[in-house]
C-alpha atoms as a PDB file:
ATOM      1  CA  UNK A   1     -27.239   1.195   2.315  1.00  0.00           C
ATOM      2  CA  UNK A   2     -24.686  -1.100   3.472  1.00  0.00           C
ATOM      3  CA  UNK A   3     -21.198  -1.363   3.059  1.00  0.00           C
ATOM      4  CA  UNK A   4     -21.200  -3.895   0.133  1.00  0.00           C
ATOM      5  CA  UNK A   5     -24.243  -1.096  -1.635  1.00  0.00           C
ATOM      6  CA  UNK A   6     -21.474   1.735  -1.259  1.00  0.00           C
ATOM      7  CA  UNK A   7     -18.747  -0.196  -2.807  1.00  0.00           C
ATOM      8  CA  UNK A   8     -20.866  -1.614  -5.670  1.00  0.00           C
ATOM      9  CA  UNK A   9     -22.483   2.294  -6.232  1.00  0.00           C
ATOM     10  CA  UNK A  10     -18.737   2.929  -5.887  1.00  0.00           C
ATOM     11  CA  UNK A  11     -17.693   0.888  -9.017  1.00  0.00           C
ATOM     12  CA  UNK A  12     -20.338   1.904 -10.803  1.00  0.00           C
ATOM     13  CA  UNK A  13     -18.420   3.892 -13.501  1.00  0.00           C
ATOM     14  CA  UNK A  14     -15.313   1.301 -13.824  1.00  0.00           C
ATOM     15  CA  UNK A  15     -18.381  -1.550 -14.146  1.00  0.00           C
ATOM     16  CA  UNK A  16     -19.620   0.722 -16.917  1.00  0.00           C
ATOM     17  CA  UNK A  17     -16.242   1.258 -18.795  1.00  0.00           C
ATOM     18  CA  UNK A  18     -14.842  -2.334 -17.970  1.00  0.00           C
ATOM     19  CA  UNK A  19     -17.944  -4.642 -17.346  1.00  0.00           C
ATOM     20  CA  UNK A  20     -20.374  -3.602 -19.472  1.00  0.00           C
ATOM     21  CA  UNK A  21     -17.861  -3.017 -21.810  1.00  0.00           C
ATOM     22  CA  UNK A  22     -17.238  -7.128 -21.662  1.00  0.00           C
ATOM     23  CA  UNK A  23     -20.677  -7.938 -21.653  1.00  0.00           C
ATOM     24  CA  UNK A  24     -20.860  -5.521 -25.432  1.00  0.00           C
ATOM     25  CA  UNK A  25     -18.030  -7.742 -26.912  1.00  0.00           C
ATOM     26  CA  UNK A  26     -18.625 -10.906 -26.051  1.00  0.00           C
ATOM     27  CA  UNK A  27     -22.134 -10.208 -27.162  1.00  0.00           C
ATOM     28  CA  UNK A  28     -20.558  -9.316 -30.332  1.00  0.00           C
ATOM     29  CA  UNK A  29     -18.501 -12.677 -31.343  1.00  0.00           C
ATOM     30  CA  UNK A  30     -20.302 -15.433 -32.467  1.00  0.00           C
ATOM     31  CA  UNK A  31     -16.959 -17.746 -31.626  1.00  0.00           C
ATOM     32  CA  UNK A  32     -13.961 -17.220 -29.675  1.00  0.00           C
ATOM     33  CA  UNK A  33     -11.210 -16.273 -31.490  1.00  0.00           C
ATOM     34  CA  UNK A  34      -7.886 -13.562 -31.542  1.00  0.00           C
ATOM     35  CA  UNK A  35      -9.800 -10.666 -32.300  1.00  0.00           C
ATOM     36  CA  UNK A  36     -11.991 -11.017 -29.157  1.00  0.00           C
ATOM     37  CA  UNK A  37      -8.589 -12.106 -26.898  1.00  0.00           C
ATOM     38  CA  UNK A  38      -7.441  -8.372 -27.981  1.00  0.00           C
ATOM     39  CA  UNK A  39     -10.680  -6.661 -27.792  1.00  0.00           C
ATOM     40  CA  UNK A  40     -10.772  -8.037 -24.126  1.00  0.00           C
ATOM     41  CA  UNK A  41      -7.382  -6.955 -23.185  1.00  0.00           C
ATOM     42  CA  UNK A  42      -7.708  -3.731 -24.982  1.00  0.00           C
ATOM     43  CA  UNK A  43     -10.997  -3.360 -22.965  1.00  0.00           C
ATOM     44  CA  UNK A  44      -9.004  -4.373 -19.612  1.00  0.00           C
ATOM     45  CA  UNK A  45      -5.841  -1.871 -20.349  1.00  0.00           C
ATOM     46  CA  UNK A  46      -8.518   1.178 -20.556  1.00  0.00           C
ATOM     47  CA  UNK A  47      -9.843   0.100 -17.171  1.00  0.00           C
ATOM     48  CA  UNK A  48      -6.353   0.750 -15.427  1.00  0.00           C
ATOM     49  CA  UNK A  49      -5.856  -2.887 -15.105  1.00  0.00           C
ATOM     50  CA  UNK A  50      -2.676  -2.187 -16.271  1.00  0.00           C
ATOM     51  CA  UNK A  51      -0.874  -3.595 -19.746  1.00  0.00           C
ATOM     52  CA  UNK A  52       1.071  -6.579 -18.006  1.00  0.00           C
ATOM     53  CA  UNK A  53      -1.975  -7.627 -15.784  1.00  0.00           C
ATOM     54  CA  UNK A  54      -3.898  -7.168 -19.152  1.00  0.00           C
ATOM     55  CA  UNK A  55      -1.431  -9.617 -20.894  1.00  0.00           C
ATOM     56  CA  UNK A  56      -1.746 -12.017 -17.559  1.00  0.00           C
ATOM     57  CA  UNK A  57      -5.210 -12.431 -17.345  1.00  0.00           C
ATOM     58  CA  UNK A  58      -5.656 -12.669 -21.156  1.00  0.00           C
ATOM     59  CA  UNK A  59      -3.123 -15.436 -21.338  1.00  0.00           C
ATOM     60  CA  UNK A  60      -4.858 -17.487 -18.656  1.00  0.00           C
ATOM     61  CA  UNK A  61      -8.268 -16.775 -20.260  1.00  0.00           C
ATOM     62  CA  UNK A  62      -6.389 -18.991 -23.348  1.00  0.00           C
ATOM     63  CA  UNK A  63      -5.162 -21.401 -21.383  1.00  0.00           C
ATOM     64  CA  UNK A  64      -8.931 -21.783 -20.047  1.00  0.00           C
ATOM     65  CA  UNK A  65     -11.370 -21.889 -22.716  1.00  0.00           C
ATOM     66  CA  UNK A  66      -8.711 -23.704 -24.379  1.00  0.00           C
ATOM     67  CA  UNK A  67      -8.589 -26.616 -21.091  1.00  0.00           C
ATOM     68  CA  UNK A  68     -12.423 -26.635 -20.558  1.00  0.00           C
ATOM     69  CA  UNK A  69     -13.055 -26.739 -24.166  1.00  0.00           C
ATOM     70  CA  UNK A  70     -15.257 -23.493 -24.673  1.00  0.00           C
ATOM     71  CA  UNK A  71     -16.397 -22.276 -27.461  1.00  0.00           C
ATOM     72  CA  UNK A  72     -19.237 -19.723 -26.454  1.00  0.00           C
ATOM     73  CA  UNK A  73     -18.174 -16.520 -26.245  1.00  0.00           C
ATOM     74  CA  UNK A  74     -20.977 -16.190 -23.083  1.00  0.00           C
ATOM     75  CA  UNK A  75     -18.996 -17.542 -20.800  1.00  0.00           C
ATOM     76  CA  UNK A  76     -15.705 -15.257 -21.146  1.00  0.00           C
ATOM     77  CA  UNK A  77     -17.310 -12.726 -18.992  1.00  0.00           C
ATOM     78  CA  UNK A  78     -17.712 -15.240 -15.843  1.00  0.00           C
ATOM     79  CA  UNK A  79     -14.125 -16.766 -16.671  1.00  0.00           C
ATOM     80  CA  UNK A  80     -12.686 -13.515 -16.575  1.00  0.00           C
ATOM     81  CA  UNK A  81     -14.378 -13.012 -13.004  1.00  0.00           C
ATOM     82  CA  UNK A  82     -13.147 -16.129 -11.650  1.00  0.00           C
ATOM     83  CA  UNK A  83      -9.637 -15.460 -12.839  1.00  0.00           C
ATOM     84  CA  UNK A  84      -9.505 -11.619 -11.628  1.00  0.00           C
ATOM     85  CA  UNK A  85     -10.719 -13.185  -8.069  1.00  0.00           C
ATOM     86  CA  UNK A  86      -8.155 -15.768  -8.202  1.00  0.00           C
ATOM     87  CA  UNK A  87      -5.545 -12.842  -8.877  1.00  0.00           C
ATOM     88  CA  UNK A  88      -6.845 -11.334  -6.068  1.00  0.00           C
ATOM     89  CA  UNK A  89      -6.880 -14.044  -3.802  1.00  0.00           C
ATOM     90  CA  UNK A  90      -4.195 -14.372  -0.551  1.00  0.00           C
ATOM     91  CA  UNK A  91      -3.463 -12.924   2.923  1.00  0.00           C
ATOM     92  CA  UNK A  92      -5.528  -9.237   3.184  1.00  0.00           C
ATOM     93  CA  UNK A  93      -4.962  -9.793   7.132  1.00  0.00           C
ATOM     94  CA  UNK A  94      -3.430  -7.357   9.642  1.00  0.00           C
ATOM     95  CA  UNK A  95      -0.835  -9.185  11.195  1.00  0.00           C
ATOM     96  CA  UNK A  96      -1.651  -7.777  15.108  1.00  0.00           C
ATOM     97  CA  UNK A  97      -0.782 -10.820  16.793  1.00  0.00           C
ATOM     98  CA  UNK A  98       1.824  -9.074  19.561  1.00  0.00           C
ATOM     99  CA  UNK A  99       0.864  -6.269  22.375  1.00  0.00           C
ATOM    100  CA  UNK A 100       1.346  -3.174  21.302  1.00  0.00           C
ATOM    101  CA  UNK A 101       1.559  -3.909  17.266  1.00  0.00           C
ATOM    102  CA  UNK A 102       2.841  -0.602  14.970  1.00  0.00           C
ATOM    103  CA  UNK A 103       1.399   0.047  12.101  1.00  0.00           C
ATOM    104  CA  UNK A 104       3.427   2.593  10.102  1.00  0.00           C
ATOM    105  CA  UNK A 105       1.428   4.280   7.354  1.00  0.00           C
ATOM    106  CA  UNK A 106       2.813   5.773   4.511  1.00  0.00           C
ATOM    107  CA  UNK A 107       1.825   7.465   1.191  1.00  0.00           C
ATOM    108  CA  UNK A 108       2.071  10.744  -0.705  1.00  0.00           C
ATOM    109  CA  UNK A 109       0.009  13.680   0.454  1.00  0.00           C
ATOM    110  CA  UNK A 110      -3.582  14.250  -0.674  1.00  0.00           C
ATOM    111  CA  UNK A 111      -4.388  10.339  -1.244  1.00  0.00           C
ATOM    112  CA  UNK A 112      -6.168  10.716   2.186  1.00  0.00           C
ATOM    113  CA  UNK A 113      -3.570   9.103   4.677  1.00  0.00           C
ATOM    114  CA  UNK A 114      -4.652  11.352   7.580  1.00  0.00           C
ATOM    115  CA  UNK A 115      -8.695  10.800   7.285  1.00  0.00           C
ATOM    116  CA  UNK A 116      -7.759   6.386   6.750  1.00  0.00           C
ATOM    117  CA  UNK A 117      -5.463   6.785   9.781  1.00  0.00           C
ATOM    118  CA  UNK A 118      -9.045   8.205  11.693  1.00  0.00           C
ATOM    119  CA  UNK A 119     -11.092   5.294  10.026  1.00  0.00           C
ATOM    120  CA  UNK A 120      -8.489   2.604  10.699  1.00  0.00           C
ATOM    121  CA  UNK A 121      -8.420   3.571  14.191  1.00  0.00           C
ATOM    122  CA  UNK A 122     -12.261   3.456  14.623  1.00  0.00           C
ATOM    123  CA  UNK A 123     -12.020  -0.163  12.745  1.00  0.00           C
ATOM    124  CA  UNK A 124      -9.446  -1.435  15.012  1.00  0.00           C
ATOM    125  CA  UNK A 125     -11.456   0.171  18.378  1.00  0.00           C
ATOM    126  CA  UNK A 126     -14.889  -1.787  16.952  1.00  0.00           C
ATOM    127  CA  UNK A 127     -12.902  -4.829  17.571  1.00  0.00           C
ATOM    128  CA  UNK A 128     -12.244  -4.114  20.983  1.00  0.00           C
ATOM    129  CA  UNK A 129      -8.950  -2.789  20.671  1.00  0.00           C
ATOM    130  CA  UNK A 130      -7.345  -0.200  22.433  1.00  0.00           C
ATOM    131  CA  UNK A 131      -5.373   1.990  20.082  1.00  0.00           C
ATOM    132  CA  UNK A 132      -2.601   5.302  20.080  1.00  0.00           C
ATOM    133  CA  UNK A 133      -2.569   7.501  17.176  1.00  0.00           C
ATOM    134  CA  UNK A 134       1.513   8.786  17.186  1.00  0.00           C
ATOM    135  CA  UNK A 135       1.425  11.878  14.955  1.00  0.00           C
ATOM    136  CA  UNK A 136       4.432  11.752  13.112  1.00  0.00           C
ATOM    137  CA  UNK A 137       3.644  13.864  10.279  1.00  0.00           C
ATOM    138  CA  UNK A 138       5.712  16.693  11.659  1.00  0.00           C
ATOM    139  CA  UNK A 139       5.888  18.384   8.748  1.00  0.00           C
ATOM    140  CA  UNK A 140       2.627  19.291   6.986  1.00  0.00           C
ATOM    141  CA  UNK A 141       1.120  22.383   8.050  1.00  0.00           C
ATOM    142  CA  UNK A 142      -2.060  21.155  10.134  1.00  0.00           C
ATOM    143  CA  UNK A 143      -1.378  17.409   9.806  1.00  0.00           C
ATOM    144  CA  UNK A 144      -1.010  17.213  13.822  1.00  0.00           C
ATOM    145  CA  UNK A 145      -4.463  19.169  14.334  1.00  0.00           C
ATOM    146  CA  UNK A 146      -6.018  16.959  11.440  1.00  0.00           C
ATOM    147  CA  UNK A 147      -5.080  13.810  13.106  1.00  0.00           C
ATOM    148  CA  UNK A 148      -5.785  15.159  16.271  1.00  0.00           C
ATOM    149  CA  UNK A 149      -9.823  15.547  14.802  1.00  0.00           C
ATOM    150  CA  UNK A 150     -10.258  11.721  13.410  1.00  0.00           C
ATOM    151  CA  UNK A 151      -8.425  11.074  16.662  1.00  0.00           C
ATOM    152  CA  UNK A 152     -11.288  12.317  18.726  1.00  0.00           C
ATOM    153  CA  UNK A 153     -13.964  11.272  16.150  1.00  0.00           C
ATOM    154  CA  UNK A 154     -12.515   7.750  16.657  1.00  0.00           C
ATOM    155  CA  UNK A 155     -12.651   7.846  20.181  1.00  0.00           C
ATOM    156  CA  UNK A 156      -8.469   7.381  20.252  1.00  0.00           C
ATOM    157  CA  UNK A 157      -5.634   8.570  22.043  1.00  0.00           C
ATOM    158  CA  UNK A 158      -3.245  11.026  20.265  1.00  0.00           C
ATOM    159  CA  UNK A 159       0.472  11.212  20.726  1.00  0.00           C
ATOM    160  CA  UNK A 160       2.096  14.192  19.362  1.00  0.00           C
ATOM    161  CA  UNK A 161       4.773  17.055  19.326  1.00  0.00           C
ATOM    162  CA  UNK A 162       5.193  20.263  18.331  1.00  0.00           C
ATOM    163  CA  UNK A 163       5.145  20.936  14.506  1.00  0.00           C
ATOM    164  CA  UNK A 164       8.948  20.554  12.945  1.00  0.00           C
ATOM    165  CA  UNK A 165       9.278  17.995  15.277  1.00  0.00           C
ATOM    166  CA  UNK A 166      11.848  14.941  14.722  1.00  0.00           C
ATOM    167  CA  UNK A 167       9.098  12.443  13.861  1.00  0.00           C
ATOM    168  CA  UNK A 168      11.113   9.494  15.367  1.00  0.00           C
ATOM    169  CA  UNK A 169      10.932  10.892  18.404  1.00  0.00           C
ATOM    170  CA  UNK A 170       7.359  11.180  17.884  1.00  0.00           C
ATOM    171  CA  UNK A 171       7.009   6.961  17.024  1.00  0.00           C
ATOM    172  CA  UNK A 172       9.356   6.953  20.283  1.00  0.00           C
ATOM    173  CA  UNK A 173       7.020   8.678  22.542  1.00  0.00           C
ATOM    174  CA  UNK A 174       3.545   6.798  21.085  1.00  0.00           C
ATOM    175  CA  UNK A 175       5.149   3.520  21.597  1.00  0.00           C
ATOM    176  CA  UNK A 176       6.143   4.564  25.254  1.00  0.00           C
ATOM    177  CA  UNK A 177       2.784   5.894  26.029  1.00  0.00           C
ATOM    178  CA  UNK A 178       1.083   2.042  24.194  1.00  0.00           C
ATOM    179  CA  UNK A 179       3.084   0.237  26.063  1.00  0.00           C
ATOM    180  CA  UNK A 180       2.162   2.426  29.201  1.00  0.00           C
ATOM    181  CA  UNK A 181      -1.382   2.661  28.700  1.00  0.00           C
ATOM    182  CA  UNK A 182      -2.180  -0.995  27.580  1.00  0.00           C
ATOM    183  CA  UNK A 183      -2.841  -0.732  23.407  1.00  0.00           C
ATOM    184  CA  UNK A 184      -2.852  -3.020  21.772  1.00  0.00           C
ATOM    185  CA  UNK A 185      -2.185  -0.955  18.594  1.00  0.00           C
ATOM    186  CA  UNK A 186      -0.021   1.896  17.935  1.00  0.00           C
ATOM    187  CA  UNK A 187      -0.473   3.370  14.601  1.00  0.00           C
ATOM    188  CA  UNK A 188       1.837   6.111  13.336  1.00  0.00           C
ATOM    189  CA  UNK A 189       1.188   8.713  10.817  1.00  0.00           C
ATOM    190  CA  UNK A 190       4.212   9.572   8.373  1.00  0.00           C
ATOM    191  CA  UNK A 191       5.204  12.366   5.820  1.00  0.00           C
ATOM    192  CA  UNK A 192       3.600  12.259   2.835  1.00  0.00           C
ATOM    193  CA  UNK A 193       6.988  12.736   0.681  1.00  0.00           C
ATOM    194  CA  UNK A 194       8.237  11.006  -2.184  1.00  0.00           C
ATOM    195  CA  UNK A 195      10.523  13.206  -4.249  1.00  0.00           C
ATOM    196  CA  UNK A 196      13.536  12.602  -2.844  1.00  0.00           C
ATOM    197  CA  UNK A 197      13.812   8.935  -1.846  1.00  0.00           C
ATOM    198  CA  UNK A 198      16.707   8.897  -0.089  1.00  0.00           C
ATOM    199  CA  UNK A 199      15.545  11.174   2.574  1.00  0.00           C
ATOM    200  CA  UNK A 200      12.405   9.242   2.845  1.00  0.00           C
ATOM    201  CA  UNK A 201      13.972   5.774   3.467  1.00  0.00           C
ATOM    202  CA  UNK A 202      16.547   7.923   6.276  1.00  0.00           C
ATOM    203  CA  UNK A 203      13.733   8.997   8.176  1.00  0.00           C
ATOM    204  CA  UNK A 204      11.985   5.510   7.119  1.00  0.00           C
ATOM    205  CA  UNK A 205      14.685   3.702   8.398  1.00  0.00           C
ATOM    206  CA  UNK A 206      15.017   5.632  11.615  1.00  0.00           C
ATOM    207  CA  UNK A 207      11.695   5.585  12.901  1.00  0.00           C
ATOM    208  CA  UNK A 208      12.178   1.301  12.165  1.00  0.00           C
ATOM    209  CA  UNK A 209      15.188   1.453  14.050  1.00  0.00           C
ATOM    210  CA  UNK A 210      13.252   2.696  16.987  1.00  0.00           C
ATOM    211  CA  UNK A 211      10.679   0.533  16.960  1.00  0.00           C
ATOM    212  CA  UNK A 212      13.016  -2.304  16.864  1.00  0.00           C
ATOM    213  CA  UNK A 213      14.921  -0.704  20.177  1.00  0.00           C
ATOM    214  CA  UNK A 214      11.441   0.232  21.702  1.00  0.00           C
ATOM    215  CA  UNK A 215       8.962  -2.508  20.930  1.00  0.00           C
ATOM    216  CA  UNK A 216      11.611  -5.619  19.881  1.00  0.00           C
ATOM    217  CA  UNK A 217       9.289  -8.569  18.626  1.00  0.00           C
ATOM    218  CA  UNK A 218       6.365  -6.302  17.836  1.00  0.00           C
ATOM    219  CA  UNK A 219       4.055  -7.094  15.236  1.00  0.00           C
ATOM    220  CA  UNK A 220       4.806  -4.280  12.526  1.00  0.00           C
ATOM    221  CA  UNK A 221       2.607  -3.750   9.243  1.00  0.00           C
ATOM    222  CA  UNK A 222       3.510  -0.824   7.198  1.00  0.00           C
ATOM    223  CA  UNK A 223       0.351   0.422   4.684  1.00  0.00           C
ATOM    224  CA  UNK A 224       0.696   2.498   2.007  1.00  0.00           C
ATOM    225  CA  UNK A 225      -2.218   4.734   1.212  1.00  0.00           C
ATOM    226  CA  UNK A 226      -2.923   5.050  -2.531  1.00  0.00           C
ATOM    227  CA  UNK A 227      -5.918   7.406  -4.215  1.00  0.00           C
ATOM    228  CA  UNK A 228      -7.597   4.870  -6.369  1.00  0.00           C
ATOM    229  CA  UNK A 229      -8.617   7.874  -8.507  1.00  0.00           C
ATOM    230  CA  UNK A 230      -4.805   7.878  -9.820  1.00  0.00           C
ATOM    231  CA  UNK A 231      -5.170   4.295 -11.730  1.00  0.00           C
ATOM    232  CA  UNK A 232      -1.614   3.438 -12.791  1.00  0.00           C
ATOM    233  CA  UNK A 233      -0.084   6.507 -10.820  1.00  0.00           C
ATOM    234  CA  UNK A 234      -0.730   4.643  -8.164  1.00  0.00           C
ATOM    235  CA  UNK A 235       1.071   1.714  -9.504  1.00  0.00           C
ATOM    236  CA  UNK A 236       3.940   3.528  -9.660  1.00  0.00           C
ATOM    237  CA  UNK A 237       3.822   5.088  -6.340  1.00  0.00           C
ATOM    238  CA  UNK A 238       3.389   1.974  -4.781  1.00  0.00           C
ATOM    239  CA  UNK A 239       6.816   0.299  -6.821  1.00  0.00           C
ATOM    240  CA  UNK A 240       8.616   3.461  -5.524  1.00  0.00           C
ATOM    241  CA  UNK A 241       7.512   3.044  -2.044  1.00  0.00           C
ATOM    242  CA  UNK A 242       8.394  -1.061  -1.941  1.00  0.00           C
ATOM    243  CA  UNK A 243      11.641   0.326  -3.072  1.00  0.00           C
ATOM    244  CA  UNK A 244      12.339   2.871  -0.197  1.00  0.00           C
ATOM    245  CA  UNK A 245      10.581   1.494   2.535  1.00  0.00           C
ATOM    246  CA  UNK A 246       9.070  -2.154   2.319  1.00  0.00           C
ATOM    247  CA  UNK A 247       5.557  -2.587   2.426  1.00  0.00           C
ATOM    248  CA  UNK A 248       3.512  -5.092   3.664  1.00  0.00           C
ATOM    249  CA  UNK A 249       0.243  -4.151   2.381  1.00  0.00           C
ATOM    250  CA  UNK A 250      -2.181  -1.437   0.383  1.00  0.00           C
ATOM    251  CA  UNK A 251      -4.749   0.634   1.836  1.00  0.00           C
ATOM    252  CA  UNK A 252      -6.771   1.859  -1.419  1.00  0.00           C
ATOM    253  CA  UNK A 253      -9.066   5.288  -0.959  1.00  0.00           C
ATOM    254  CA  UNK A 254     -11.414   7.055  -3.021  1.00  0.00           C
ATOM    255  CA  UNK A 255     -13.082   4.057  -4.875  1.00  0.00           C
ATOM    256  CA  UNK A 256     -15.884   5.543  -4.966  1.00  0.00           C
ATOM    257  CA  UNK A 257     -16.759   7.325  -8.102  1.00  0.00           C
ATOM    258  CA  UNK A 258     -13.426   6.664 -10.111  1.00  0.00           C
ATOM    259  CA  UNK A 259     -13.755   4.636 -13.404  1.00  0.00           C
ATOM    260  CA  UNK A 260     -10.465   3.100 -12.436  1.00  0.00           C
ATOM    261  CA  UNK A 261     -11.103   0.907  -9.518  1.00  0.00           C
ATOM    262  CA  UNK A 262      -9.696  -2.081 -11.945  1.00  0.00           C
ATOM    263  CA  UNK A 263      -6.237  -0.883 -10.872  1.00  0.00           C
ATOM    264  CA  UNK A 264      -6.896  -2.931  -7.933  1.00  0.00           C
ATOM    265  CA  UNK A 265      -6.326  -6.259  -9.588  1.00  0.00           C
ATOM    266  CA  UNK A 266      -3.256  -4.894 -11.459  1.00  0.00           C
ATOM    267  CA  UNK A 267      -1.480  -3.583  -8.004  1.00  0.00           C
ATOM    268  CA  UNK A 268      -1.987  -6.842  -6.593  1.00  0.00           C
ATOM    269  CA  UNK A 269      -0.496  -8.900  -9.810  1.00  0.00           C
ATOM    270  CA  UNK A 270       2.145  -6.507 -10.425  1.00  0.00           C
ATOM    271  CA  UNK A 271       3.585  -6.221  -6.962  1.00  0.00           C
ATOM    272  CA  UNK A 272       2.430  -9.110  -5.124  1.00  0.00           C
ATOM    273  CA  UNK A 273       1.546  -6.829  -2.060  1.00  0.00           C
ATOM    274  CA  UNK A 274      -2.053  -7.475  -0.764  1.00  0.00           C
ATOM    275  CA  UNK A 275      -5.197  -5.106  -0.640  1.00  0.00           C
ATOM    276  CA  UNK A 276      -5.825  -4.888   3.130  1.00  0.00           C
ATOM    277  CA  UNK A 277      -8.094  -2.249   3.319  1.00  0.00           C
ATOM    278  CA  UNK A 278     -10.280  -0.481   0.616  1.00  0.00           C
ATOM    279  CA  UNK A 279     -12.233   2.536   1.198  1.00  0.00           C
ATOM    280  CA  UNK A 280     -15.665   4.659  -0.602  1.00  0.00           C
ATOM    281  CA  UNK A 281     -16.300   7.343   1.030  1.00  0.00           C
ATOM    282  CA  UNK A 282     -16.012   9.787   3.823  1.00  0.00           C
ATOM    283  CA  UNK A 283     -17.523   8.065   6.205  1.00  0.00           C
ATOM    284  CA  UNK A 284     -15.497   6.705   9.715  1.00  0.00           C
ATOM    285  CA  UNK A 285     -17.109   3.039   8.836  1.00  0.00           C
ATOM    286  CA  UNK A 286     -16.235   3.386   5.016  1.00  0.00           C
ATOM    287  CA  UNK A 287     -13.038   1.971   5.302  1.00  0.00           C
ATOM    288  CA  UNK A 288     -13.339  -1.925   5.356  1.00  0.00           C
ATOM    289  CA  UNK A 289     -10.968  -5.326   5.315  1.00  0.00           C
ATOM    290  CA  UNK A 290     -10.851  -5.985   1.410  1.00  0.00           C
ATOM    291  CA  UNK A 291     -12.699  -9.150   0.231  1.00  0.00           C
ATOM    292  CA  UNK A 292     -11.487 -10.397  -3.006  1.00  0.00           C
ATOM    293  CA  UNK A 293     -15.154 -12.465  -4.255  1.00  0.00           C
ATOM    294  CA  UNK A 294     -16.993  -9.451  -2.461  1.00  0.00           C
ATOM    295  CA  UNK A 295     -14.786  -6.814  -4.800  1.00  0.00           C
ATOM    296  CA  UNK A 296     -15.328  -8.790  -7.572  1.00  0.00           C
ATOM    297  CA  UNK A 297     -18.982  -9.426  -7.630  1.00  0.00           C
ATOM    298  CA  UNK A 298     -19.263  -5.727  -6.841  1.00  0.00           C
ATOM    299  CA  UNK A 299     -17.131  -4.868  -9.846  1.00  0.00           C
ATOM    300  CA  UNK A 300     -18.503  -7.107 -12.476  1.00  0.00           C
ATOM    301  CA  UNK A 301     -21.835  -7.155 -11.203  1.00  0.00           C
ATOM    302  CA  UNK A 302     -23.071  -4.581  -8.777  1.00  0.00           C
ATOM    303  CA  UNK A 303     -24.837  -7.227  -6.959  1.00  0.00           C
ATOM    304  CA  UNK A 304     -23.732  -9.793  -4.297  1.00  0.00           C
ATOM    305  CA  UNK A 305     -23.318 -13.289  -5.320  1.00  0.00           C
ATOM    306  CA  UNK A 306     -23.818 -11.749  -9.087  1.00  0.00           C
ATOM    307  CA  UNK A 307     -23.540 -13.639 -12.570  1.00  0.00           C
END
């Protein structure tokens, strides 16, 4: 089965809570009218769209059928495709343009940050780049010897200290040994805390501070991991981490076999921060560049190029 397969079998139980869901209302109406508008959002909101991204898509759905002049309730299904797409639309590129790049990546503990850090690596190495894994997770018990397997699994280099180590001198000593050894890529692990902000934007902020004084013009992206399993948790987590740290895009794990993979749309309305990277399963090649139209026909659909 290939990757598009996995993400479709993935989405199979938010296709049958949100999709087929659809397909049973508009099936329902004879004509389009208020009560289907809030049987649709109402439809959406349980999906973990999300209320305001609910409200959004509902509101251009008006504005559509009212432009176009519909009046069978058939076709809401495929307009609400081609707006969710259109939400979903932009940038979902790694900016790795200088030699080395940093990629920080950041997120709570348990949303899988350790085993993406292992897939992204393996991503980045099928493209012919040469990439350092700085271990700067100092903190968790076993997070160095964690990294240190998806490290060798990837076929990458590890950078790392002893346990309780400063992590910026960690991100100090993997951009030394990237710019030593040729990467192209240095990507850095983080703690996975989030109840006390200020200490996570001080250590944030540090480790930037070195890369700026280490690497100055270097291409920097800084992911945040979120557990797609969450739905509007991870909503939240994400607003909290734009807060403390910046972000310049969302890696989004465990897709497969959640019924709330709809929270995708709704993190991308609500923050404006793109979907770089989704992932479905445990697999090193299950973690793939998102593709809005791909995501969506998997979604609505299960089927490439569905209707």
């Amino acid at each position: 089965m290939g990757f598009f397969g996995r993400l479709a079998e993935g989405l199979k139980k938010t296709r049958d809570s949100m999709a087929q869901k659809m397909d049973a209302i508009v099936n329902s109406f004879t004509k389009i009218d208020e009560d289907l508008f809030e049987e649709l959002e109402e439809t959406l909101i349980l999906s973990d769209v999300g209320l305001p991204t609910a409200q959004e898509i509902c509101a251009r759905l008006r504005a559509e059928v009212k432009r176009r002049g519909i009046t069978d309730a058939s076709q809401i299904k495929g307009l609400v495709k081609e707006i969710a797409a259109q939400m979903l639309e932009g940038d979902a590129s790694l900016h790795l343009g200088t030699k080395p790049s940093v990629i920080l990546v950041i997120g709570v503990n348990g949303v899988g940050k350790t085993t993406t850090i292992g897939k992204l690596a393996a991503n980045l190495k099928s493209q012919g780049k040469r990439v350092v894994l700085g271990a700067a997770d100092t903190f968790r018990a076993a997070a160095i010897d964690q990294l240190q397997i998806w490290a060798d699994r990837a076929g990458v280099e590890l950078v790392k200290q002893a346990e309780g180590a400063d992590p910026a001198a960690v991100v100090y000593d993997a951009i030394a040994a990237g710019k030593a050894r040729g990467a192209d890529v240095v990507i850095c692990d983080t703690a996975g805390r989030l109840h006390n902000k200020k200490n996570l934007m001080d250590e944030l902020s540090k480790i930037a501070r070195v890369i700026a004084r280490e690497a100055p013009g270097c291409d920097i992206e800084t992911l945040l991991v979120l557990d797609a399993t969450t739905g509007q948790n991870a909503i939240s987590q994400a607003r909290q981490f734009q807060e403390a740290a910046g972000i310049t895009g969302i890696i989004l794990t465990k897709l497969d076999g959640t019924a709330r993979g709809g929270v995708v749309i709704g993190i991308k309305q609500e923050l404006q921060v793109p979907v770089k990277y989704i992932g479905v399963g445990e697999r090193i090649d299950d973690l793939r560049p998102f593709d809005p139209q791909e995501f969506v026909a998997a979604l609505f659909d299960g089927q490439e190029g569905g209707n």
